[in-house]
Protein backbone atom coordinates (compact mmCIF):
# COMPACT_ATOMS: atom_id res chain seq x y z
CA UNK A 1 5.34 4.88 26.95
CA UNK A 2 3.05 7.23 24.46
CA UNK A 3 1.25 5.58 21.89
CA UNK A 4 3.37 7.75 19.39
CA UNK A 5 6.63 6.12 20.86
CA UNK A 6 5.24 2.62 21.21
CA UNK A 7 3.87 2.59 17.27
CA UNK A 8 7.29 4.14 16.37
CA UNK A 9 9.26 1.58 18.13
CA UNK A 10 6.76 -1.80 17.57
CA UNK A 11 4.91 -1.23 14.74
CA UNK A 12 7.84 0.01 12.63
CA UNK A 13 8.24 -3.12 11.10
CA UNK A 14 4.26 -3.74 10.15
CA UNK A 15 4.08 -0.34 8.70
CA UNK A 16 8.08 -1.07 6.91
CA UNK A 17 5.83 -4.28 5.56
CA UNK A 18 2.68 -2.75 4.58
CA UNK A 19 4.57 -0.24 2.41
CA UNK A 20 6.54 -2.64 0.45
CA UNK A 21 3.93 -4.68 -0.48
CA UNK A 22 2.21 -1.91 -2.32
CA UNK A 23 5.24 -2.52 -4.60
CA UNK A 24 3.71 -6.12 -5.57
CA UNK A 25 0.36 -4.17 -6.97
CA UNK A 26 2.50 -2.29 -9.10
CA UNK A 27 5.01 -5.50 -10.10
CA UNK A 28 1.79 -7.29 -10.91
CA UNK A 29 0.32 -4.67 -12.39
CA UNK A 30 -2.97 -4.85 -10.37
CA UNK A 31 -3.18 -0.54 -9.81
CA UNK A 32 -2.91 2.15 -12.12
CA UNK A 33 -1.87 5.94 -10.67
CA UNK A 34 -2.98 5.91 -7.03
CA UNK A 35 -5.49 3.53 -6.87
CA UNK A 36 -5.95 0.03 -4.39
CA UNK A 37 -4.27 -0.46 -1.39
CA UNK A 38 -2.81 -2.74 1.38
CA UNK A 39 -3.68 -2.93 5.05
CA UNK A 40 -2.84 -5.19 7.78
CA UNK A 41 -4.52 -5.60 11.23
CA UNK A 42 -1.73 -4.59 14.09
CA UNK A 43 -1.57 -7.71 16.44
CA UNK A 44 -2.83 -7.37 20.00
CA UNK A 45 -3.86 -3.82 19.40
CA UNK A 46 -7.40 -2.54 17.68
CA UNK A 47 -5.62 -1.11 15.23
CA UNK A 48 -4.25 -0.74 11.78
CA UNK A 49 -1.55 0.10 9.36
CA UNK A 50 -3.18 1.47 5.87
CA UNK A 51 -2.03 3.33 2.60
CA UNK A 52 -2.98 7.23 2.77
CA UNK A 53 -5.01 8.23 0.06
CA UNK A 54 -3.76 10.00 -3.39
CA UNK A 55 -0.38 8.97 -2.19
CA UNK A 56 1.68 7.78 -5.54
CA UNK A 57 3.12 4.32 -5.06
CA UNK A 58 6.49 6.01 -5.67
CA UNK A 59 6.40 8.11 -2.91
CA UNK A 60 5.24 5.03 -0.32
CA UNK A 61 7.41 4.47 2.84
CA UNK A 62 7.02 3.11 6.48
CA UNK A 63 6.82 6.90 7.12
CA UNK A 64 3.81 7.13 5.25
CA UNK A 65 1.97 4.90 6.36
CA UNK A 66 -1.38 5.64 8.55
CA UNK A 67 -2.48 4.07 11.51
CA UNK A 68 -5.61 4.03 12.61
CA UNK A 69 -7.96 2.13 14.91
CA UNK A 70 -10.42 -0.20 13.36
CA UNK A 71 -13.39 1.87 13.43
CA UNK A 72 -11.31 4.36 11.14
CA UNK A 73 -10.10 7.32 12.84
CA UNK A 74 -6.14 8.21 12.87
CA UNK A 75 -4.11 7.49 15.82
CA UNK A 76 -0.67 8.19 14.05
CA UNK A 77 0.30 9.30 10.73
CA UNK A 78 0.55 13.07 8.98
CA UNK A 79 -1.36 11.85 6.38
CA UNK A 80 -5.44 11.00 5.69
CA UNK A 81 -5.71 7.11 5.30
CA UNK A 82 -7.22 5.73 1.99
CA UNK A 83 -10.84 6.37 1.26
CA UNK A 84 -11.42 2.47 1.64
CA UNK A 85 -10.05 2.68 5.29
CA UNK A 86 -13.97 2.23 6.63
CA UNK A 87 -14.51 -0.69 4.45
CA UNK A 88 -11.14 -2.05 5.59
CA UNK A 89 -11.81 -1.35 9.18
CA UNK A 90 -15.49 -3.22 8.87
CA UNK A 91 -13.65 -6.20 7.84
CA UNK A 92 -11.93 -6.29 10.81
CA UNK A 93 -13.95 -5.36 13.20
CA UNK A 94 -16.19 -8.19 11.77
CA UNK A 95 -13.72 -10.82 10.80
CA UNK A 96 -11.20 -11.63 13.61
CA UNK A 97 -9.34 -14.45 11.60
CA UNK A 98 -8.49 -11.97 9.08
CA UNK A 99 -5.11 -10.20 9.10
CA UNK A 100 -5.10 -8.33 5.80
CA UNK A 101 -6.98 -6.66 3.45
CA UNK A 102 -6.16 -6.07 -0.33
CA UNK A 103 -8.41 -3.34 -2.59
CA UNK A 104 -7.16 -3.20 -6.37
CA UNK A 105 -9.02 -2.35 -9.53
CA UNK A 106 -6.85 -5.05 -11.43
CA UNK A 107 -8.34 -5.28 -15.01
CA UNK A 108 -10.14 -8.52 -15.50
CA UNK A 109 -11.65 -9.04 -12.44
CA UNK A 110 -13.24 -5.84 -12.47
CA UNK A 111 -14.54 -7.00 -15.32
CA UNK A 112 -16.28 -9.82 -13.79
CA UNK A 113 -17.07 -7.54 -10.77
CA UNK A 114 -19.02 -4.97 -13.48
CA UNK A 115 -20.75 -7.70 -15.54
CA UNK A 116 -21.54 -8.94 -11.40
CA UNK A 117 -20.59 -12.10 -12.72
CA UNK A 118 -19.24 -14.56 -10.49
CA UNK A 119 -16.32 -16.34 -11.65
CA UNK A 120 -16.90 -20.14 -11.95
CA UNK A 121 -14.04 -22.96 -10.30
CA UNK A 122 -13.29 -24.23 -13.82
CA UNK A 123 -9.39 -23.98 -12.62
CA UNK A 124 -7.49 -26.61 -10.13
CA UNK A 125 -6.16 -22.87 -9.41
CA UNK A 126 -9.53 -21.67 -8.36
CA UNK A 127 -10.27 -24.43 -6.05
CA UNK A 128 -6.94 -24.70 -4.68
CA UNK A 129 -6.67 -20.91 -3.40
CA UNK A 130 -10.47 -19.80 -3.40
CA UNK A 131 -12.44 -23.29 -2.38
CA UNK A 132 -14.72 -22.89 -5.29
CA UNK A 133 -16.20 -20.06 -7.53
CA UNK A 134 -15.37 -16.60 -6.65
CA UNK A 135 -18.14 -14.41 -5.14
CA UNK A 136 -19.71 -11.30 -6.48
CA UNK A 137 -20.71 -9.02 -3.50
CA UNK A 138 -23.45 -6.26 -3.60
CA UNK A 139 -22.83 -2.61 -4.65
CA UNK A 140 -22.08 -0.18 -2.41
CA UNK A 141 -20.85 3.77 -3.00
CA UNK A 142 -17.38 4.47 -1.01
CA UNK A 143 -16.91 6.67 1.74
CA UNK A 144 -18.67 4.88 4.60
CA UNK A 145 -18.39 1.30 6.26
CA UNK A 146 -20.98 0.06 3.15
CA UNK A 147 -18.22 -1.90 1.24
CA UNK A 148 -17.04 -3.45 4.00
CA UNK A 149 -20.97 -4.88 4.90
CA UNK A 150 -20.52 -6.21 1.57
CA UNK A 151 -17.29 -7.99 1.65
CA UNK A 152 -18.40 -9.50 5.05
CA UNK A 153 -21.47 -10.48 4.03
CA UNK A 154 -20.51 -12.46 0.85
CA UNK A 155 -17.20 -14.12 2.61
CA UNK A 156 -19.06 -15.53 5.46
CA UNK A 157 -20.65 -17.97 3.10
CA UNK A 158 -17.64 -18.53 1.17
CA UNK A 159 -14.34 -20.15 1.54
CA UNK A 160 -12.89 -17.78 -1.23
CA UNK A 161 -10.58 -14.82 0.17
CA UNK A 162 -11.48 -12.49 -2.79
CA UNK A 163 -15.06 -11.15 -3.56
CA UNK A 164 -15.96 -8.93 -6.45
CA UNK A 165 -18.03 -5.89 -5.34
CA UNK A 166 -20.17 -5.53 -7.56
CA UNK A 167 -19.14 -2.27 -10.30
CA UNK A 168 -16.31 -1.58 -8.11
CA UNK A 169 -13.78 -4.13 -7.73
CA UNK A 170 -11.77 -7.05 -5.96
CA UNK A 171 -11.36 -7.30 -2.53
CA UNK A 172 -8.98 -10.01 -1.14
CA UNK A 173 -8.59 -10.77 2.23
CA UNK A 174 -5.71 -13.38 4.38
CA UNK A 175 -4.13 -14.66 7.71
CA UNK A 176 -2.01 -11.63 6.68
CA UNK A 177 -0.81 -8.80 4.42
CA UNK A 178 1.18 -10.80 2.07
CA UNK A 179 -1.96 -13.65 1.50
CA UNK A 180 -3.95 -10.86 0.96
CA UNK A 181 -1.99 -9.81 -1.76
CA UNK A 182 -1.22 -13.12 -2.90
CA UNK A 183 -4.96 -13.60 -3.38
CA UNK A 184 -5.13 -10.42 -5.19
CA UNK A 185 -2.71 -11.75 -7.39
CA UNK A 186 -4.27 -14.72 -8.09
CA UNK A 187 -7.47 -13.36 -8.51
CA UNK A 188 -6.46 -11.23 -11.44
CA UNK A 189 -4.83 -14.25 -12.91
CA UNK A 190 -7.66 -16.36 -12.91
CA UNK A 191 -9.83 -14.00 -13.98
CA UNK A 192 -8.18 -13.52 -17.18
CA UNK A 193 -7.89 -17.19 -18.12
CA UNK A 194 -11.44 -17.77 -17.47
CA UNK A 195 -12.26 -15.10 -19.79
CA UNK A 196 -9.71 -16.14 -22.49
CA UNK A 197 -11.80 -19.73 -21.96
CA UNK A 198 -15.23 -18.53 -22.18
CA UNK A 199 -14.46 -16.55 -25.14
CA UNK A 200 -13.66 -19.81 -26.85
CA UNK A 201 -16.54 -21.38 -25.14
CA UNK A 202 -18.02 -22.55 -21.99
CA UNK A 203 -15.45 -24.11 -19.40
CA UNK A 204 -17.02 -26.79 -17.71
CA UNK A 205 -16.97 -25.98 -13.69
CA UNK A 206 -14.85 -29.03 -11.48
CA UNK A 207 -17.07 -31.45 -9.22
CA UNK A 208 -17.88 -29.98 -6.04
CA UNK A 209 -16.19 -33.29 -4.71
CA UNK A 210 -12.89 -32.51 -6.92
CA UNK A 211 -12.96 -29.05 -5.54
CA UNK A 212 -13.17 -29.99 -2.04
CA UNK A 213 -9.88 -32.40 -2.34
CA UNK A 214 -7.98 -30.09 -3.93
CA UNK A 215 -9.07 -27.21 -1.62
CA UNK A 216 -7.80 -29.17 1.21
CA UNK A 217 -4.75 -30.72 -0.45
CA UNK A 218 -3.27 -27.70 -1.46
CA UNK A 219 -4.58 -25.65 2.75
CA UNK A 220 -3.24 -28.65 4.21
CA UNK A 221 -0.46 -30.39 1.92
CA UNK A 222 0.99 -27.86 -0.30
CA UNK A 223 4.32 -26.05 0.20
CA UNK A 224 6.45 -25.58 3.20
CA UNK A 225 5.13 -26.01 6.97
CA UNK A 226 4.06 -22.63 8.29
CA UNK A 227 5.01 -20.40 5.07
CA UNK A 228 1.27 -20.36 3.27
């Protein structure tokens, strides 16, 4: 079988995935025009499924979506993947674990990301999804595997899936597509409370011993049995 017929019959489903979750940016309101984007890594194959670039979020389909290995370069698709695909690609070249990869210019945590302000585990949220404060990670111009550096660079020494490149944006990662965008979610969330809070003062951060139990209460504990 070509690789053309195999990613048309296998990966039909990845890509049918990949393309509707671009509709949660837009639900949550995380994107503006044709910014951000979603990728996911293709299991048992060195590649992925990512966004093109300039492509409205309208217009987004299984059909459109690019596939490419994960150093970058199209294997299937009649369309140029995002300008983020290197930075994508990095991550998972560099971070097996990882399934998913989130970009988004959501509001308020690009404003922490431009202030290259970290934000502070003041939240039971913040611990319970990111496992402490949320990293800033170094600036980096797009178009090369730079960002992606970044991303690694700052996650390895984190349990958080987001980071906030610096002057950029967030960048969420997960066991999959949908945590990734979960994360991005969440991110965006707690990034505006925080700011509502410091604007009325200074939110006292959580114990790094409160953090850790409710970090591994809500990994462990929380939810359904295989659905996190």
């Amino acid at each position: 079988m070509s690789l053309a017929a195999e990613i048309t019959d296998t990966f039909e489903e990845l890509r049918d995935t990949v393309a509707r979750l671009h509709s949660e940016l837009t639900r949550y309101e995380l994107v503006i025009w044709t910014a951000g984007n979603v990728s996911a890594r293709v299991p048992g194959h060195d590649l992925m499924v990512i966004k093109p670039s300039g492509v409205s979020y309208d217009a987004l389909t299984a059909d459109t979506m690019v596939v490419t290995d994960l150093y970058g370069e199209v294997v299937y698709g009649d369309l140029a993947p995002s300008s983020d695909t290197a930075a994508h690609a990095y991550v998972y070249r560099h971070m097996p674990e990882v399934g998913g990869v989130v970009h988004t210019h959501s509001t308020y945590a690009t404003a922490w990301a431009a202030r290259g302000e970290s934000i502070p585990c003041v939240l039971t949220m913040i611990a319970d999804e990111f496992g402490g404060e949320i990293p800033v990670g170094p600036f980096a111009l797009i178009g090369d595997d730079s960002i992606g550096r970044g991303i690694v660079e700052t996650l390895r020494s984190s349990r958080s899936p987001a980071v906030l490149m610096r002057n950029h944006g967030p960048f969420t990662v997960g066991r999959t597509a949908r945590d990734a965008v979960k994360a991005a979610v969440m991110v965006e969330d707690v990034a505006r409370t925080v700011h509502i809070a410091s604007a009325l003062g200074k939110p006292e951060p959580l114990s790094e011993q409160d953090v850790d139990r409710l970090y591994a209460r809500y990994q462990d504990v929380y939810g359904q049995q295989g659905e996190k």
